[in-house]
Protein backbone atom coordinates (compact mmCIF):
# COMPACT_ATOMS: atom_id res chain seq x y z
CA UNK A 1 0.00 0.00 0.00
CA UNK A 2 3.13 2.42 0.48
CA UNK A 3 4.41 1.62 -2.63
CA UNK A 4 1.31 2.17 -4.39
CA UNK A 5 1.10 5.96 -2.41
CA UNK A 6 4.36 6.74 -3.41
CA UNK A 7 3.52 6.02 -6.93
CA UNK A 8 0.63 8.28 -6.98
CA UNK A 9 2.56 10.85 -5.22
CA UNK A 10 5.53 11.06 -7.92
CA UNK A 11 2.37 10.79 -9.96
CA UNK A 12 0.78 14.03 -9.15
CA UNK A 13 4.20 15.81 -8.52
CA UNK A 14 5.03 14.75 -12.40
CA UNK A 15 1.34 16.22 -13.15
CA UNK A 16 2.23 19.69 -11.47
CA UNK A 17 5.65 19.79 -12.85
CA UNK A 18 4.44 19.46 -16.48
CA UNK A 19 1.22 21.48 -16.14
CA UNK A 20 1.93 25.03 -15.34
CA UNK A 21 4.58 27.14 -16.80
CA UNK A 22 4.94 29.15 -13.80
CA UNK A 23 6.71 26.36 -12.32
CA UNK A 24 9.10 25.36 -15.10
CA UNK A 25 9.92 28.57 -16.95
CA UNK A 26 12.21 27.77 -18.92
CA UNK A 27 12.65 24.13 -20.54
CA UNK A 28 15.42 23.12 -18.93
CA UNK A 29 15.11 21.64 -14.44
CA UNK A 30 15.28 23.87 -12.18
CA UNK A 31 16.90 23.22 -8.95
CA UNK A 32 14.33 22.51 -7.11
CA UNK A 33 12.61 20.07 -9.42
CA UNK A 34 15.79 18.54 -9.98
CA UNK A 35 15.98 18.07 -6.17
CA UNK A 36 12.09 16.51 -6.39
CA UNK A 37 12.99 14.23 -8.81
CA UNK A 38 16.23 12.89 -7.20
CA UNK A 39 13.98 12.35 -3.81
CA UNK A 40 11.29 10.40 -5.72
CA UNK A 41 13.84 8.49 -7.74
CA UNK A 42 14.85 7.52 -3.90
CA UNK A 43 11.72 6.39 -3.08
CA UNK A 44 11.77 4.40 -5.79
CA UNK A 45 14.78 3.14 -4.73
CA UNK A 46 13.33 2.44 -1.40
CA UNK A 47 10.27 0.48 -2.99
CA UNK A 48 12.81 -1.67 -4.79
CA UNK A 49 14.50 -2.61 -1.56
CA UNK A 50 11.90 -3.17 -0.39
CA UNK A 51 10.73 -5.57 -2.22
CA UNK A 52 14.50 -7.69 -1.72
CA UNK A 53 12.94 -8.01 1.91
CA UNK A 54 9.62 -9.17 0.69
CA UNK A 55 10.93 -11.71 -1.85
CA UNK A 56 13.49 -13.14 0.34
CA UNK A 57 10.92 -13.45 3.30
CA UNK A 58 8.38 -15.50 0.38
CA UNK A 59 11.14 -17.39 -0.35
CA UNK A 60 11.21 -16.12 -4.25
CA UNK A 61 14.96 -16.33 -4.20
CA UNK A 62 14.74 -20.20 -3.39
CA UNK A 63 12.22 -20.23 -5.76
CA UNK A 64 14.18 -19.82 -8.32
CA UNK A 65 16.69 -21.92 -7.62
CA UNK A 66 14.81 -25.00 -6.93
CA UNK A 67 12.19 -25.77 -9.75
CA UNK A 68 10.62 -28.66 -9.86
CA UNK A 69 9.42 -28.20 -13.23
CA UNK A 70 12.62 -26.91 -14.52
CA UNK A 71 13.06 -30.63 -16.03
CA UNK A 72 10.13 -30.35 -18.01
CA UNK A 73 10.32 -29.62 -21.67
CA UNK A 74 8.52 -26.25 -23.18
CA UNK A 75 5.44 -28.15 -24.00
CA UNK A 76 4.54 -29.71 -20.74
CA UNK A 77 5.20 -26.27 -18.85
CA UNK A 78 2.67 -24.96 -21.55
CA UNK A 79 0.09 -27.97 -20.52
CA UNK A 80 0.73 -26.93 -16.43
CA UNK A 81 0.59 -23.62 -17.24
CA UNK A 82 -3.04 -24.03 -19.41
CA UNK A 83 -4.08 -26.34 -16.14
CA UNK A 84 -3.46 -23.55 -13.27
CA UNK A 85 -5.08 -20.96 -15.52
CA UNK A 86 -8.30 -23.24 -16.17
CA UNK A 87 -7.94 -23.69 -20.00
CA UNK A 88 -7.48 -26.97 -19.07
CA UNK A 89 -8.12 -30.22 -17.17
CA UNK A 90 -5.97 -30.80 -15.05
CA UNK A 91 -4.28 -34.01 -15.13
CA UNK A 92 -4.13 -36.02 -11.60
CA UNK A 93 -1.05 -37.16 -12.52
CA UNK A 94 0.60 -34.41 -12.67
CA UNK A 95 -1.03 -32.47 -10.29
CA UNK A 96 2.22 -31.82 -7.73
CA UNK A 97 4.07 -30.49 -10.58
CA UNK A 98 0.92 -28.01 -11.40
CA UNK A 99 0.65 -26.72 -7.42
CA UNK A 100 4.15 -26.29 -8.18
CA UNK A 101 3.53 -24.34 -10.71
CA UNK A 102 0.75 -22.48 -9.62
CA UNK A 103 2.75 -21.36 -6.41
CA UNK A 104 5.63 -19.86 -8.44
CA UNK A 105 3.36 -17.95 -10.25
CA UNK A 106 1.51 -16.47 -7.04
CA UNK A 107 5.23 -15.68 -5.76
CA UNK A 108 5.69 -13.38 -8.88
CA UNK A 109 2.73 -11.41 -7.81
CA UNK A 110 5.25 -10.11 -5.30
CA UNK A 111 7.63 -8.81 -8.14
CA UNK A 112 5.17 -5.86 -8.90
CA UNK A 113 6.70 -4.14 -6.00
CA UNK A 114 9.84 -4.12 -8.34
CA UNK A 115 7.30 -2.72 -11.09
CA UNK A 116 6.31 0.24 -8.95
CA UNK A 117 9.35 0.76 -7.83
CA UNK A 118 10.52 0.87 -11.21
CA UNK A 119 7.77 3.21 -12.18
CA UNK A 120 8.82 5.68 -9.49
CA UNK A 121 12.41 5.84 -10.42
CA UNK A 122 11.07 6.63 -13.44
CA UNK A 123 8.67 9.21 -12.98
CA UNK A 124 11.44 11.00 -10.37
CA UNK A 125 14.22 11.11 -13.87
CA UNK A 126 10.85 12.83 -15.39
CA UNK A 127 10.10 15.27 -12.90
CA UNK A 128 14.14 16.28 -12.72
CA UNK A 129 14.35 16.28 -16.33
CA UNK A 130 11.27 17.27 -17.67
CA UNK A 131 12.43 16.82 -21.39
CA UNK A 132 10.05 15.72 -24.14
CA UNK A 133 11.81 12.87 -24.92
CA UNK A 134 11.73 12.14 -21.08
CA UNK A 135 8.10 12.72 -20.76
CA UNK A 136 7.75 10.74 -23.87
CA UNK A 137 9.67 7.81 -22.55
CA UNK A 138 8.15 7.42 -19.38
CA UNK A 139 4.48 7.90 -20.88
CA UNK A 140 5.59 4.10 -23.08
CA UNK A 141 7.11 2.59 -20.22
CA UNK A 142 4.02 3.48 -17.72
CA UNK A 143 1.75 2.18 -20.12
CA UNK A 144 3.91 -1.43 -20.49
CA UNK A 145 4.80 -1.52 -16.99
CA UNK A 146 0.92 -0.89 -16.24
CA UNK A 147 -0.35 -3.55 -18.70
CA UNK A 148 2.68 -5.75 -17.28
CA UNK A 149 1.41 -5.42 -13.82
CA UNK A 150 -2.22 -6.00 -14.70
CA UNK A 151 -1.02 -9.40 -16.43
CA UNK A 152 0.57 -10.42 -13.38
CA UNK A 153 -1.64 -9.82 -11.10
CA UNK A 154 -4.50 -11.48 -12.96
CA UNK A 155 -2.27 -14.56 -13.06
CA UNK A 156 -1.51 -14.45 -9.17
CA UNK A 157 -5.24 -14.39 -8.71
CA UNK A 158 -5.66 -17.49 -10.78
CA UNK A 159 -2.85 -19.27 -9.24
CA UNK A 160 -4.50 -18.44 -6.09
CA UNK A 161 -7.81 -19.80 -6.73
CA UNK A 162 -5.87 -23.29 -8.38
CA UNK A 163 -3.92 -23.63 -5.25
CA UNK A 164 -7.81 -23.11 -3.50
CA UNK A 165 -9.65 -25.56 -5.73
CA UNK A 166 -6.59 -28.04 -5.21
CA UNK A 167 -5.17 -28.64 -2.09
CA UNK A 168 -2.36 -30.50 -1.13
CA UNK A 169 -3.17 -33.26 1.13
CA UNK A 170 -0.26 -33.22 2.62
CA UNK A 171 -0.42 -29.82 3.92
CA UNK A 172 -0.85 -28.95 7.41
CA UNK A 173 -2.91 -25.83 6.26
């Protein structure tokens, strides 16, 4: 939830920097927005640091090192992958391997902390360099980093609700 207010902040900030020319007067920063944008591109910074302590407290980092379906050729990570989304049945057999699956996807819902805090670097290198071709640039890479995030998360909620509709039976939960 911090992340996402510091993204809105830099947001706004971006928003009044780009707005009025009373504020930026000529083209090139001013001091002070240059200051604005090096203390958002910290926050960013911050957000992305954050997120280390998230994914090695989820265990992301172990993750991907150890992958059970790593073995698996292109096609049957395809198959697993159309089984936790619900495109198709899933196969008792290879169930494990597709809980497997479906929990390394819900642990990359975590990585769009490292999206915002992407984003907000971004925006802060805007705001201290309000340049066209800046403006330009982070106007694509919000969009794609937005539709990224979007895909992601959709895909952590179905994960979720595999994981739901599929317990293991050898879990204590």
């Amino acid at each position: 939830m911090l992340a996402l207010t510091v993204l809105a902040l830099a947001g706004v900030l971006l928003v009044a920097v780009l707005s009025t020319e009373a504020l930026v007067p000529e083209p090139g920063p001013s001091g002070g927005w240059e200051a604005a944008g090096l203390a958002v591109q910290g926050a960013g910074l911050a957000v992305m640091v954050g997120y280390g302590f998230v994914a090695w407290r989820t265990g992301l980092f172990q993750a991907a090192w150890w992958q059970p379906t790593a073995v698996l050729s292109r096609a049957q990570r395809r198959s697993l992958h159309a089984q936790v989304r619900g495109r198709a049945a899933v196969d008792p057999a290879r169930l494990p391997l597709a809980r497997a699956q479906a929990r390394r996807l819900l642990l990359q819902r975590d990585q769009l902390l490292l999206l915002v805090g992407v984003l907000v670097q971004q925006l802060g290198r805007a705001i201290g360099d309000p340049t066209p071709s800046t403006v330009a640039f982070t106007a694509v890479a919000t969009g794609v980093l937005l539709a990224v995030a979007g895909l992601m998360w959709r895909q952590g909620r179905r994960a979720a609700r595999f994981l739901a509709d599929h317990p293991d039976p050898g879990s204590p939960v």
